[in-house]
PDB file of N, CA and C in Angstrom:
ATOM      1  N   UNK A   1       0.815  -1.188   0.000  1.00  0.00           N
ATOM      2  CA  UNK A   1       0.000   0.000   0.000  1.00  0.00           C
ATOM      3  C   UNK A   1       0.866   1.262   0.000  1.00  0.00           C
ATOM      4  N   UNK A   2       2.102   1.821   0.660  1.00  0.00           N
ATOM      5  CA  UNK A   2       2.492   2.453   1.197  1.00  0.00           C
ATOM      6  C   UNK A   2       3.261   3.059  -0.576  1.00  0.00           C
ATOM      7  N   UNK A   3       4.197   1.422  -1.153  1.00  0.00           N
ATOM      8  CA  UNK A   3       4.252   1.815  -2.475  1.00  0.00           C
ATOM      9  C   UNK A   3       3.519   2.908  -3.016  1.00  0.00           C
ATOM     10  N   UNK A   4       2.373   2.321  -3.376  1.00  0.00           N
ATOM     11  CA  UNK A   4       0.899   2.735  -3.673  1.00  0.00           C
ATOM     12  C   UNK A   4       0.898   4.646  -3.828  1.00  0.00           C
ATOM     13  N   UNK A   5       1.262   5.009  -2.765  1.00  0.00           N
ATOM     14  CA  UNK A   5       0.273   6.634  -1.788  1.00  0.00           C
ATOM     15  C   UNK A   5       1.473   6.946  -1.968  1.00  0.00           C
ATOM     16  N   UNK A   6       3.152   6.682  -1.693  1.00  0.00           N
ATOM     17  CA  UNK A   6       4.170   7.708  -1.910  1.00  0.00           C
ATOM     18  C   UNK A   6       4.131   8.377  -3.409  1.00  0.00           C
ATOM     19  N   UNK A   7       4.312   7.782  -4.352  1.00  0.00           N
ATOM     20  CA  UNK A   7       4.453   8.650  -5.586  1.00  0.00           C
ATOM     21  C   UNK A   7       3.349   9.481  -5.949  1.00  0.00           C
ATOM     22  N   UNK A   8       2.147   9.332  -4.955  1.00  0.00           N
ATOM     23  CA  UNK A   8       1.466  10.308  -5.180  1.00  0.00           C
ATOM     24  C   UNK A   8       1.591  11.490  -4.219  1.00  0.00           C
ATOM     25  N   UNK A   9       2.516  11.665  -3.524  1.00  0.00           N
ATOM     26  CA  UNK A   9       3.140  12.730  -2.817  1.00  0.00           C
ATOM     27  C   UNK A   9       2.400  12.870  -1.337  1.00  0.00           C
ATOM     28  N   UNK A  10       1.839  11.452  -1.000  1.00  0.00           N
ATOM     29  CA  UNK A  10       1.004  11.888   0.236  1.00  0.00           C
ATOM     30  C   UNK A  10       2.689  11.538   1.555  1.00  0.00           C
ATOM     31  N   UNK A  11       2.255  12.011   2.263  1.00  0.00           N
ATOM     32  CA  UNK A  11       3.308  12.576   3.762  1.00  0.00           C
ATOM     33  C   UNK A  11       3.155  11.157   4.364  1.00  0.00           C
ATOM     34  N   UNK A  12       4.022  10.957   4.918  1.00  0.00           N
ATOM     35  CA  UNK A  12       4.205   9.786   5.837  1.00  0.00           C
ATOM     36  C   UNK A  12       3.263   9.473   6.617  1.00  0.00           C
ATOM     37  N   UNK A  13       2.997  10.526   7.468  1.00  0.00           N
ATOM     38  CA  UNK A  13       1.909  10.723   8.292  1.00  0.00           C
ATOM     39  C   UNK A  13       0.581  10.015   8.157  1.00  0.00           C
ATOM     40  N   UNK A  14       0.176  10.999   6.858  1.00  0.00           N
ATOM     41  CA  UNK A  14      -1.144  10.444   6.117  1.00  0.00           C
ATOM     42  C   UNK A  14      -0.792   8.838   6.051  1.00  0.00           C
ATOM     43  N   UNK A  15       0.279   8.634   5.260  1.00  0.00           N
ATOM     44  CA  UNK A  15      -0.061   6.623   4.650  1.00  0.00           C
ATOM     45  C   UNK A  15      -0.065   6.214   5.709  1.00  0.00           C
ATOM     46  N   UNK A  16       0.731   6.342   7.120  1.00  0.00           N
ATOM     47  CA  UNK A  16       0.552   5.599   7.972  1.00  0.00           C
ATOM     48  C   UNK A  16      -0.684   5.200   8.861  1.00  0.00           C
ATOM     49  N   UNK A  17      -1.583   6.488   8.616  1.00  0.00           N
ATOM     50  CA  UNK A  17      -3.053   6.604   9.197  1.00  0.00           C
ATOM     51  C   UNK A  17      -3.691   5.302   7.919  1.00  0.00           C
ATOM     52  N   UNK A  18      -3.234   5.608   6.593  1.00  0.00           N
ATOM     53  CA  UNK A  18      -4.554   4.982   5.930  1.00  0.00           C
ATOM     54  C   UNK A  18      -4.448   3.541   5.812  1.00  0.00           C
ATOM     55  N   UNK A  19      -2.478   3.314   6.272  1.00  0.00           N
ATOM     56  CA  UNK A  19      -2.219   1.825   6.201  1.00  0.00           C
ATOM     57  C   UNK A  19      -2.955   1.017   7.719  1.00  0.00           C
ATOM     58  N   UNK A  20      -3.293   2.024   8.332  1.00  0.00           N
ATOM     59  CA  UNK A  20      -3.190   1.281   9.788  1.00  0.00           C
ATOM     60  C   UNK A  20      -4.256   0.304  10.019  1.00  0.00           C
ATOM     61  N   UNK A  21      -5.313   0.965   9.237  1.00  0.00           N
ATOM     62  CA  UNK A  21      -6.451  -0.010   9.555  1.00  0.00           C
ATOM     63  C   UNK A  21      -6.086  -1.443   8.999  1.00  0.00           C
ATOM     64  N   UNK A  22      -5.098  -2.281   8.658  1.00  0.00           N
ATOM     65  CA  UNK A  22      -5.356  -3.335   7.782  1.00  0.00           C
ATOM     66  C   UNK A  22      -4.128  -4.175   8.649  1.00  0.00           C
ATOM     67  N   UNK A  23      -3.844  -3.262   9.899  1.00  0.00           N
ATOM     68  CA  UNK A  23      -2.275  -3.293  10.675  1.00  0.00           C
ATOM     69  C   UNK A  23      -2.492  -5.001  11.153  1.00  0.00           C
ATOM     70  N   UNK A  24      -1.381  -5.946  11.134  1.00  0.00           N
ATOM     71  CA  UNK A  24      -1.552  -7.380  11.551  1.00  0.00           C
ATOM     72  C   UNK A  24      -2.311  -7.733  10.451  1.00  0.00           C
ATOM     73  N   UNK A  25      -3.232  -7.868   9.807  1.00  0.00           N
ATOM     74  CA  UNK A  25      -3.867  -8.002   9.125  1.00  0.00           C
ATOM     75  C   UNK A  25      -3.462  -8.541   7.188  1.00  0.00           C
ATOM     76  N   UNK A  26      -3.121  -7.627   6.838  1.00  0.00           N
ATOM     77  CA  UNK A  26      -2.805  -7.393   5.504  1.00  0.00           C
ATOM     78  C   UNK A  26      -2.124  -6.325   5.620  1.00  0.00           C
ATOM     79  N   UNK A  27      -1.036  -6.153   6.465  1.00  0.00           N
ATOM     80  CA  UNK A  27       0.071  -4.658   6.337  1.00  0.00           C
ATOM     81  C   UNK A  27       0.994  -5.280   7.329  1.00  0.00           C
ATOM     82  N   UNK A  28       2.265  -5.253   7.025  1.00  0.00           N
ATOM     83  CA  UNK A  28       3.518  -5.269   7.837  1.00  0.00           C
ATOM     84  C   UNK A  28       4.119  -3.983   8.223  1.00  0.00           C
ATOM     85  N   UNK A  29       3.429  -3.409   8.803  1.00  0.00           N
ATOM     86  CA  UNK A  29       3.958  -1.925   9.256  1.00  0.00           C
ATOM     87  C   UNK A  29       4.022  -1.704  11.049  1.00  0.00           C
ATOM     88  N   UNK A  30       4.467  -1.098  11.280  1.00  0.00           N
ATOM     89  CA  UNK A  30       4.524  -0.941  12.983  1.00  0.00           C
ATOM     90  C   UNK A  30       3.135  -0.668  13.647  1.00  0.00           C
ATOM     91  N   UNK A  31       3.150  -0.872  14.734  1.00  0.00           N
ATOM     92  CA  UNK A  31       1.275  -1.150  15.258  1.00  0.00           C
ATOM     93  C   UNK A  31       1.273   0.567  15.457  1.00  0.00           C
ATOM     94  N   UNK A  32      -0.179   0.805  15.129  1.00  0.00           N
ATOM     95  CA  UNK A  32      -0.975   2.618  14.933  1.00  0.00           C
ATOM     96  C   UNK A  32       0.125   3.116  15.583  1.00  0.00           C
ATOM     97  N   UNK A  33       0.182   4.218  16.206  1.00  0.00           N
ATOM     98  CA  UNK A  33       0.621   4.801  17.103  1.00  0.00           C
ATOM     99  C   UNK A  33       0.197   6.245  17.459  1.00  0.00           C
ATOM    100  N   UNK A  34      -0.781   6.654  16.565  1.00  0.00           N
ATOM    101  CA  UNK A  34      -1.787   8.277  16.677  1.00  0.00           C
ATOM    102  C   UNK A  34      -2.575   7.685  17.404  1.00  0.00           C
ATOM    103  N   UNK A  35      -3.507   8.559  17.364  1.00  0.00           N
ATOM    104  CA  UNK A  35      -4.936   8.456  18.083  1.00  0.00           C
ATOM    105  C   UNK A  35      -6.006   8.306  17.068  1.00  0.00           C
ATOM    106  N   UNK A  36      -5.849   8.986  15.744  1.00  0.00           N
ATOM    107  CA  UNK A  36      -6.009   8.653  14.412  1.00  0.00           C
ATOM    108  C   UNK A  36      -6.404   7.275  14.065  1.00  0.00           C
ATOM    109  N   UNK A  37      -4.724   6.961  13.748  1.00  0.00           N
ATOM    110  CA  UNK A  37      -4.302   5.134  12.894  1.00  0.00           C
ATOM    111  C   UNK A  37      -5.305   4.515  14.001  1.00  0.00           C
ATOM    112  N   UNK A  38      -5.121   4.655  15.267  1.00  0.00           N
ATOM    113  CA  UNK A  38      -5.690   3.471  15.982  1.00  0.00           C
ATOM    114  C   UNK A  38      -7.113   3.425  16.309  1.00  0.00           C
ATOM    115  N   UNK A  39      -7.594   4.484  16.072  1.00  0.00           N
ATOM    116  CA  UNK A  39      -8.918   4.423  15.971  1.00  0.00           C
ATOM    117  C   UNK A  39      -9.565   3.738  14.378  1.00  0.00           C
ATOM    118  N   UNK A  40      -8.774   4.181  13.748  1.00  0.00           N
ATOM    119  CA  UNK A  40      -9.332   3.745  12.306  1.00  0.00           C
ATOM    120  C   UNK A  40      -9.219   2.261  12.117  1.00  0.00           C
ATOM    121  N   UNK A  41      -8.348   1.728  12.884  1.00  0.00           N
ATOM    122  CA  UNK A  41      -7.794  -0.013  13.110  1.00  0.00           C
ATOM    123  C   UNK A  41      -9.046  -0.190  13.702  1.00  0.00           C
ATOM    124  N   UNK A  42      -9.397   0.460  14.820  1.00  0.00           N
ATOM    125  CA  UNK A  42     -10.670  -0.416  15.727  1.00  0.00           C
ATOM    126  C   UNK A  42     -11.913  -0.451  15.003  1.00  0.00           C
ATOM    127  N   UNK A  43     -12.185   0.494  14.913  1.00  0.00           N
ATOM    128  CA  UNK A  43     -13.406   0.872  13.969  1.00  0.00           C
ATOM    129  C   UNK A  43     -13.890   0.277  12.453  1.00  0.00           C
ATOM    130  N   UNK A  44     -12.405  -0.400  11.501  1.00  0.00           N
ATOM    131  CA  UNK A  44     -12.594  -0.339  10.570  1.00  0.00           C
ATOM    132  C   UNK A  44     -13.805  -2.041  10.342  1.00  0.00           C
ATOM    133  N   UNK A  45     -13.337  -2.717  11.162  1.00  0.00           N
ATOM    134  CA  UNK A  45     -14.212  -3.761  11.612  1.00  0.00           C
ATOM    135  C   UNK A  45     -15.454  -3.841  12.325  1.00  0.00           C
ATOM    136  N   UNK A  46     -15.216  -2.283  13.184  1.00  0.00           N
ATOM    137  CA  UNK A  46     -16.714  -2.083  13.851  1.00  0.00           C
ATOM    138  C   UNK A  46     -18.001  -1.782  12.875  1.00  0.00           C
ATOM    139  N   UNK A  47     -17.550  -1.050  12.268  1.00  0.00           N
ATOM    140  CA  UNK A  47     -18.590  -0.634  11.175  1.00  0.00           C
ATOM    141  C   UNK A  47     -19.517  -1.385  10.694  1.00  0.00           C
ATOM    142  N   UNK A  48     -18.609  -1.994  10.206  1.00  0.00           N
ATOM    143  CA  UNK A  48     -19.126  -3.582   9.151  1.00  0.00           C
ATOM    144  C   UNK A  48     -20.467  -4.225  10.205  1.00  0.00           C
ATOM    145  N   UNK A  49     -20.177  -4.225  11.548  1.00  0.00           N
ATOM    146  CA  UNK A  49     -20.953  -5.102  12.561  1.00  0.00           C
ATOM    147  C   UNK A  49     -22.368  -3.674  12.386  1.00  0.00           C
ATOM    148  N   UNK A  50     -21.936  -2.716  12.863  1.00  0.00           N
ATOM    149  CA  UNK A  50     -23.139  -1.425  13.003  1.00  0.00           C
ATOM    150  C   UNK A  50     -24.020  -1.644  11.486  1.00  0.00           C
ATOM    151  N   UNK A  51     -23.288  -1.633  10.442  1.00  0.00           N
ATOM    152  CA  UNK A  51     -23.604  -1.414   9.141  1.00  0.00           C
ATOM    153  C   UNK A  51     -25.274  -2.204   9.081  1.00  0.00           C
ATOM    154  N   UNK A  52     -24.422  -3.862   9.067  1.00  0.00           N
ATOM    155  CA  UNK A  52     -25.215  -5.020   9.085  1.00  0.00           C
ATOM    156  C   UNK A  52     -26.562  -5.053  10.241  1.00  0.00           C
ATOM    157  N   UNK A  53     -26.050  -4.780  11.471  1.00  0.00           N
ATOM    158  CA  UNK A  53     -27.264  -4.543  12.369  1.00  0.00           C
ATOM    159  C   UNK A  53     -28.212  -2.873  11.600  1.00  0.00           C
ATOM    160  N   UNK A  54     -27.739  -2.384  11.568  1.00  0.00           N
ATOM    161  CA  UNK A  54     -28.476  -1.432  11.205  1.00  0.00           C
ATOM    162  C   UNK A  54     -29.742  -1.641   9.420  1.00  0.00           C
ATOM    163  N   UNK A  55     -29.022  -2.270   8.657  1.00  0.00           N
ATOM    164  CA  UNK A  55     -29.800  -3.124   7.403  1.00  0.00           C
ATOM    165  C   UNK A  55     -30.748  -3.767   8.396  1.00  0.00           C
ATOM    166  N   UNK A  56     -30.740  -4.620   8.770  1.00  0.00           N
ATOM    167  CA  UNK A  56     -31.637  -5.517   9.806  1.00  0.00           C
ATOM    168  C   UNK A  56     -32.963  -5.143  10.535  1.00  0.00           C
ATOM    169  N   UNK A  57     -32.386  -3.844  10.699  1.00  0.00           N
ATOM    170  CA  UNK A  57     -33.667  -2.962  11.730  1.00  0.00           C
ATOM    171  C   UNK A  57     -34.251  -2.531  11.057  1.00  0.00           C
ATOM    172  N   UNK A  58     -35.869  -2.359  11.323  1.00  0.00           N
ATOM    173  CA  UNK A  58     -36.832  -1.476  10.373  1.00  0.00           C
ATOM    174  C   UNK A  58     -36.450   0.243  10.517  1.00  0.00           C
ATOM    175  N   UNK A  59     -35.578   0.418  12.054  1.00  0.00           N
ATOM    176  CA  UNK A  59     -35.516   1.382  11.307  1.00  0.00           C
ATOM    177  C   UNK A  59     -34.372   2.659  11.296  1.00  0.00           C
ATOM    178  N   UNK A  60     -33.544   0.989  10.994  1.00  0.00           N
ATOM    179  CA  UNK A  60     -32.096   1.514  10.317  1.00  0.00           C
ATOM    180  C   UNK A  60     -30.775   2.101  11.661  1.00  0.00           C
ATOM    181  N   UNK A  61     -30.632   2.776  11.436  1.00  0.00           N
ATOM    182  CA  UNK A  61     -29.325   3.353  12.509  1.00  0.00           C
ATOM    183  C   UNK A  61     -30.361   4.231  13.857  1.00  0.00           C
ATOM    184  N   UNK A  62     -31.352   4.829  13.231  1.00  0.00           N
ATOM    185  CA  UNK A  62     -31.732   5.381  14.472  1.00  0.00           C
ATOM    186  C   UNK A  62     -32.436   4.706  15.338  1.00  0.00           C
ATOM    187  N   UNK A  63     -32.023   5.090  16.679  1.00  0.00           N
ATOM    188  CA  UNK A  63     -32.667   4.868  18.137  1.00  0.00           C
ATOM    189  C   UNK A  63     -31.689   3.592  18.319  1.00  0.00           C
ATOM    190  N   UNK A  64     -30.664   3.485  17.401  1.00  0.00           N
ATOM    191  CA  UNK A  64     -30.294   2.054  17.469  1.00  0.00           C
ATOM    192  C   UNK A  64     -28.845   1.849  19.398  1.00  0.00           C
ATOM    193  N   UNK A  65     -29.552   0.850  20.205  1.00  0.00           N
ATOM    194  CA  UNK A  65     -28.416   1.336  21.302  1.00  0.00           C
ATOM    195  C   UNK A  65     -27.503   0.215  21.557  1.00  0.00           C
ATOM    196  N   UNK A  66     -26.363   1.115  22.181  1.00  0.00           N
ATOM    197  CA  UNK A  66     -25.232   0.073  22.729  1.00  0.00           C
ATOM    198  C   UNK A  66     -25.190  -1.024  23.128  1.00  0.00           C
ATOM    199  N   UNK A  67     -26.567  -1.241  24.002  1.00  0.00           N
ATOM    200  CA  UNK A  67     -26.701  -2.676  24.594  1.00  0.00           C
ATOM    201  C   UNK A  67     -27.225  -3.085  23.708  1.00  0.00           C
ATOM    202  N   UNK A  68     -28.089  -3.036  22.984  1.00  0.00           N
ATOM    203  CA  UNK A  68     -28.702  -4.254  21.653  1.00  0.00           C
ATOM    204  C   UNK A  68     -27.316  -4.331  20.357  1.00  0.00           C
ATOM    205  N   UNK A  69     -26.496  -3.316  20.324  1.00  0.00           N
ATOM    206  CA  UNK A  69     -25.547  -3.775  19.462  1.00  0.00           C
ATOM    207  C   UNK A  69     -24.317  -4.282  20.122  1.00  0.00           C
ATOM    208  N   UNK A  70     -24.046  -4.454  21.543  1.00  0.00           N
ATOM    209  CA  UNK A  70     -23.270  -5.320  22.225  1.00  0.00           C
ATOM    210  C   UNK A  70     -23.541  -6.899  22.176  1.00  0.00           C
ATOM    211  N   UNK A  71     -25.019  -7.101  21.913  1.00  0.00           N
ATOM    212  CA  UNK A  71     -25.498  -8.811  21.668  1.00  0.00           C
ATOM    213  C   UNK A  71     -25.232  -9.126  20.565  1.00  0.00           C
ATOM    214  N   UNK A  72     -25.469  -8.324  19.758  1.00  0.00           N
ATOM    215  CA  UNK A  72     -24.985  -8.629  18.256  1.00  0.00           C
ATOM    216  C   UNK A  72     -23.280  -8.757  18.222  1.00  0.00           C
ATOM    217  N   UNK A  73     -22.822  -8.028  19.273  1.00  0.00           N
ATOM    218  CA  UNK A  73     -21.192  -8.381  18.672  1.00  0.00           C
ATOM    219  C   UNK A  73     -20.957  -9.301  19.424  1.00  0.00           C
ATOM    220  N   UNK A  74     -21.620 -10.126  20.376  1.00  0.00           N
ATOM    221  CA  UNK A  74     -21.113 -11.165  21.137  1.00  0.00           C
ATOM    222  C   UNK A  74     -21.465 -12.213  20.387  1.00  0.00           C
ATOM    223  N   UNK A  75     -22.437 -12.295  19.410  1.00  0.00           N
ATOM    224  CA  UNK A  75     -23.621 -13.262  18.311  1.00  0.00           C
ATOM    225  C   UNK A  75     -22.056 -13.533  17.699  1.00  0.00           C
ATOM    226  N   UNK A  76     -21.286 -14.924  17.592  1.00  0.00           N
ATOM    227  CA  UNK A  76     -20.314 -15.032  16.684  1.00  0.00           C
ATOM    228  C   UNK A  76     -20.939 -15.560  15.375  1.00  0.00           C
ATOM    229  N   UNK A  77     -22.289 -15.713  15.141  1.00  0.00           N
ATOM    230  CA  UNK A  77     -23.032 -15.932  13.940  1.00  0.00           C
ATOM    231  C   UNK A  77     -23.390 -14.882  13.124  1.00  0.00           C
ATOM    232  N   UNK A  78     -23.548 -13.936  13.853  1.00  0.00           N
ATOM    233  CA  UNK A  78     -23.634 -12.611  13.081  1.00  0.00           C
ATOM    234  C   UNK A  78     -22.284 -11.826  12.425  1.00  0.00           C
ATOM    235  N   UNK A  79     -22.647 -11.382  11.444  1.00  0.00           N
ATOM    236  CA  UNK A  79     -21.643 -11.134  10.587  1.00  0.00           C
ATOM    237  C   UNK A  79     -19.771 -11.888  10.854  1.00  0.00           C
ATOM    238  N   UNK A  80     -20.314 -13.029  10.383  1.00  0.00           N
ATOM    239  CA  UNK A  80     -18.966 -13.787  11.081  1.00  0.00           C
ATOM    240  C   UNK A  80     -17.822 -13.207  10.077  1.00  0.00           C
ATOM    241  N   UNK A  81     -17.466 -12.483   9.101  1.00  0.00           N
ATOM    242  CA  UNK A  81     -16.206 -12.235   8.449  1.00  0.00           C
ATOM    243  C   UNK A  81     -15.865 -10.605   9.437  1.00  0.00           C
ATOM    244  N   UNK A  82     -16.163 -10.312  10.040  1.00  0.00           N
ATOM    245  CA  UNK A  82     -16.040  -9.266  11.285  1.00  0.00           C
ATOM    246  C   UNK A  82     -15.270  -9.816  11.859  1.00  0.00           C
ATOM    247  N   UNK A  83     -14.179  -9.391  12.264  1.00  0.00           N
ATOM    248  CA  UNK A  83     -12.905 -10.198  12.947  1.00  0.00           C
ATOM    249  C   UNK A  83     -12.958  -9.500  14.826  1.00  0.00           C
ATOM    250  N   UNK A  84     -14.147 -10.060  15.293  1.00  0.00           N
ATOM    251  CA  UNK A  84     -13.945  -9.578  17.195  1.00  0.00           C
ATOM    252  C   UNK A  84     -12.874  -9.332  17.908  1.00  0.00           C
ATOM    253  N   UNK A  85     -11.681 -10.189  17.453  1.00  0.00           N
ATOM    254  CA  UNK A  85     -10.706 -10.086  18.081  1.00  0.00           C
ATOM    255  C   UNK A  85     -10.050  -8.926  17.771  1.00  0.00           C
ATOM    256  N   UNK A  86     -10.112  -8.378  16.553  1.00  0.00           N
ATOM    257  CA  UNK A  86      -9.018  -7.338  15.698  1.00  0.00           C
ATOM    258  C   UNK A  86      -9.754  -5.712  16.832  1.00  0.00           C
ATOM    259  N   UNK A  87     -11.161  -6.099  16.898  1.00  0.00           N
ATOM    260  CA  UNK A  87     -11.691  -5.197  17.123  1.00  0.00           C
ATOM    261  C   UNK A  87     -11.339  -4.969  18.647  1.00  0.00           C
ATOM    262  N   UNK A  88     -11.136  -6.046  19.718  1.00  0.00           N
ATOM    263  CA  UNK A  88     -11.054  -5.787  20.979  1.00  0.00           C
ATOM    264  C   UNK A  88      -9.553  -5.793  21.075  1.00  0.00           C
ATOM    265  N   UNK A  89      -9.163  -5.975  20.182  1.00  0.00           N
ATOM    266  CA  UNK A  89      -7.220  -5.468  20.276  1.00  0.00           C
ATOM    267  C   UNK A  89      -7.288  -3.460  20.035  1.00  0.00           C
ATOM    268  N   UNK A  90      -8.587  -3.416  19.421  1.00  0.00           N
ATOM    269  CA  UNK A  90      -8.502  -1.998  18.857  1.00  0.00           C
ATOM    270  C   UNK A  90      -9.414  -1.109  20.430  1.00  0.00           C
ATOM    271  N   UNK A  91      -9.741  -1.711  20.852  1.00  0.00           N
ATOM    272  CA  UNK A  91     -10.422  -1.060  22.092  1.00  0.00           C
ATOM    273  C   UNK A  91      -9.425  -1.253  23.365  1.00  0.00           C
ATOM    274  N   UNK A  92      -8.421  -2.064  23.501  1.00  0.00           N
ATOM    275  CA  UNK A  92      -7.154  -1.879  24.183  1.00  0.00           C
ATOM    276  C   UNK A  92      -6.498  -1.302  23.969  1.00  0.00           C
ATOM    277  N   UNK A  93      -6.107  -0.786  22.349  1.00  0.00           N
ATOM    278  CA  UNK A  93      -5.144  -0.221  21.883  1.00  0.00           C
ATOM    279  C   UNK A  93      -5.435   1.564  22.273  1.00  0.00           C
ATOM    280  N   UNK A  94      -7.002   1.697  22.361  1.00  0.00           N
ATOM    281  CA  UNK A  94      -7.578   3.142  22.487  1.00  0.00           C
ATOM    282  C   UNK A  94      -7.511   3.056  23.807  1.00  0.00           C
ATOM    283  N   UNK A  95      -7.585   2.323  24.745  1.00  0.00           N
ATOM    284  CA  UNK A  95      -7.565   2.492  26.430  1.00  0.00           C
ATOM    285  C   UNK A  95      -9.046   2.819  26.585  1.00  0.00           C
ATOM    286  N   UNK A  96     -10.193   2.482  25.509  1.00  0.00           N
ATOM    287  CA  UNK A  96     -11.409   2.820  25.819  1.00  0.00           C
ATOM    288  C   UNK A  96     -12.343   1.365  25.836  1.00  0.00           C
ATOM    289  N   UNK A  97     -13.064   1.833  27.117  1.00  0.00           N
ATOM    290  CA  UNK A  97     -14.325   0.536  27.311  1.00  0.00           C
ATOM    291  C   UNK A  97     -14.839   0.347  25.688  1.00  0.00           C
ATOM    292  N   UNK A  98     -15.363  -0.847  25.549  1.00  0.00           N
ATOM    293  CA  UNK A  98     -16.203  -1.177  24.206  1.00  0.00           C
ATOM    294  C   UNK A  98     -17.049  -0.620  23.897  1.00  0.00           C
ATOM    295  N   UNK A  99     -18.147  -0.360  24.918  1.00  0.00           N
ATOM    296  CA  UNK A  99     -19.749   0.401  24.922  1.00  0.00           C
ATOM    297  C   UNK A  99     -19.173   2.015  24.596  1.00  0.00           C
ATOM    298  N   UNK A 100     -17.747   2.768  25.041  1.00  0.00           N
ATOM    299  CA  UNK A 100     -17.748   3.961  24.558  1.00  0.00           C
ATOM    300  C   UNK A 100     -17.503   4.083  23.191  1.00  0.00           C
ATOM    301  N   UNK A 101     -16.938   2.814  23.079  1.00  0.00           N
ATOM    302  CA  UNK A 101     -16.280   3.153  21.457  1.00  0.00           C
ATOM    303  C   UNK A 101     -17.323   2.902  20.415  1.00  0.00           C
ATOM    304  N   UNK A 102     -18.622   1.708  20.823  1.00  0.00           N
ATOM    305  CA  UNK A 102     -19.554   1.988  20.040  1.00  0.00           C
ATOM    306  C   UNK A 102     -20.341   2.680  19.995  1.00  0.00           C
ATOM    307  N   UNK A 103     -20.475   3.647  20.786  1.00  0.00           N
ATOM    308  CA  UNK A 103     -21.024   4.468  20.663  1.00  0.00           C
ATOM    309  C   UNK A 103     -20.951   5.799  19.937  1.00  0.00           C
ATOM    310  N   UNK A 104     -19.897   6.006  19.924  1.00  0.00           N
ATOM    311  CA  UNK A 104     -18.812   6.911  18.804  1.00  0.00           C
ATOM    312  C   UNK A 104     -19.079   6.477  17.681  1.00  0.00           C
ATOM    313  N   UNK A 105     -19.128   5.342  17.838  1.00  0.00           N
ATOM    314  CA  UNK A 105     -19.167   4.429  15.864  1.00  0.00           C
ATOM    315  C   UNK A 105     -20.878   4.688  15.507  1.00  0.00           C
ATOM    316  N   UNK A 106     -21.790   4.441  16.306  1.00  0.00           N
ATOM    317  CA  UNK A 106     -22.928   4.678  15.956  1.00  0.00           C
ATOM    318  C   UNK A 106     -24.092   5.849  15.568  1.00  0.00           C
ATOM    319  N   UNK A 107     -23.022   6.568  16.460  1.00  0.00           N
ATOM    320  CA  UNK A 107     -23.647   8.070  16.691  1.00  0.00           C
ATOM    321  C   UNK A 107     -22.672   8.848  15.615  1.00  0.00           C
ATOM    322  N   UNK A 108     -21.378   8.729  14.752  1.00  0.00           N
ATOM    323  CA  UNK A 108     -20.899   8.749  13.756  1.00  0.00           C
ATOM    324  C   UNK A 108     -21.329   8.275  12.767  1.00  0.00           C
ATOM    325  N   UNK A 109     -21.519   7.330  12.841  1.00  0.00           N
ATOM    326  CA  UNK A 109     -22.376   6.706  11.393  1.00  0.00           C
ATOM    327  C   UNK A 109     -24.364   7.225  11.101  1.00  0.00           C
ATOM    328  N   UNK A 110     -24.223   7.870  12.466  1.00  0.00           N
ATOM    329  CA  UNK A 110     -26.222   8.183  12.305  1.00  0.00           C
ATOM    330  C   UNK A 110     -25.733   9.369  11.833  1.00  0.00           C
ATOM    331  N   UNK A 111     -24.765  10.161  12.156  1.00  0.00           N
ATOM    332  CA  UNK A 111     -24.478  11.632  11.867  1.00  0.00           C
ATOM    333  C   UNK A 111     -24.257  11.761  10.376  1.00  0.00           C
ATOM    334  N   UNK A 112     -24.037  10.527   9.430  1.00  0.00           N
ATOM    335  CA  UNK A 112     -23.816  10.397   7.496  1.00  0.00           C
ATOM    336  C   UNK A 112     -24.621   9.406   7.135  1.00  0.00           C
ATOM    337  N   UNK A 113     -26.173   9.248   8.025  1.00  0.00           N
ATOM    338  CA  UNK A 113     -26.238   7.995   7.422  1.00  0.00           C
ATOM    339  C   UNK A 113     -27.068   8.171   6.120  1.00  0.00           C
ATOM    340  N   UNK A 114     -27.298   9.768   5.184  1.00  0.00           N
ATOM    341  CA  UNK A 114     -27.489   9.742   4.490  1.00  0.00           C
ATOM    342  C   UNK A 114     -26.516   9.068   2.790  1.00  0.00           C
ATOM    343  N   UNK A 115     -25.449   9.597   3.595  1.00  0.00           N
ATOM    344  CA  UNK A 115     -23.790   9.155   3.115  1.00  0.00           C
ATOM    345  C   UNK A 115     -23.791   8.039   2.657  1.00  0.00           C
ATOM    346  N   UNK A 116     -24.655   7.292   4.184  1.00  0.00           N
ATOM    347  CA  UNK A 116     -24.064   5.400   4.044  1.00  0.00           C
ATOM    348  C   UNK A 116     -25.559   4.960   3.546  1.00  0.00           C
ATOM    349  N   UNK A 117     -26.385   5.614   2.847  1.00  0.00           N
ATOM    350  CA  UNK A 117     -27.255   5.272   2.563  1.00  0.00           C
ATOM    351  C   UNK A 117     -28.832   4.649   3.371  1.00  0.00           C
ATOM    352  N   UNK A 118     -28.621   5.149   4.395  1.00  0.00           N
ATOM    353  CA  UNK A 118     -29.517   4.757   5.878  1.00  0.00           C
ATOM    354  C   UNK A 118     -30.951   5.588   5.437  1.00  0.00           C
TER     355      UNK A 118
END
């Protein structure tokens, strides 16, 4: 990736934020180290889980809460290509409880969900 984003003149900085989410994963690069990269690592898997619960509901992202999307991420049947583990390495890595961080993710994603098509 990193190939990729230098010859197009982006700053170190930047590739390292956009490589991070894929960090362990599909990138051999040093683990996040912003507040940035490592949020975008945790999240980039959270989504996918909000996304899918939110399709599901009649009615979509809103009113949607922490505790009904905490059962869903414990559901290892639900959206099983969601990697839980990547995600609770990414909620250690932020020093933040789970329920805060989805909540950020949800109340972020209701804030475009014209964006994401909601």
């Amino acid at each position: 990736m990193r190939e990729l984003l230098e010859p197009e003149g982006i700053d170190d900085e930047t590739i390292e934020t956009i490589i991070s989410h894929g960090w362990g994963l599909c990138v051999d690069e040093p683990e996040p180290a912003t507040p940035i990269a490592k949020s975008l690592f945790t999240v980039d898997e959270l989504t996918g889980i909000v996304q899918a619960y939110g399709l599901m509901r009649p009615e979509g992202l809103d009113g949607m809460a922490v505790k009904s999307l905490k059962k869903k991420f414990k559901d290892k049947k639900f959206v099983t290509k969601c990697d839980r583990e990547v995600i609770k390495k990414g909620f250690a890595m932020l020093g933040m409880e789970a329920a805060d961080v989805m909540e950020c993710v949800i109340k972020g994603m209701q804030e475009h969900k014209e964006e994401l098509r909601f």
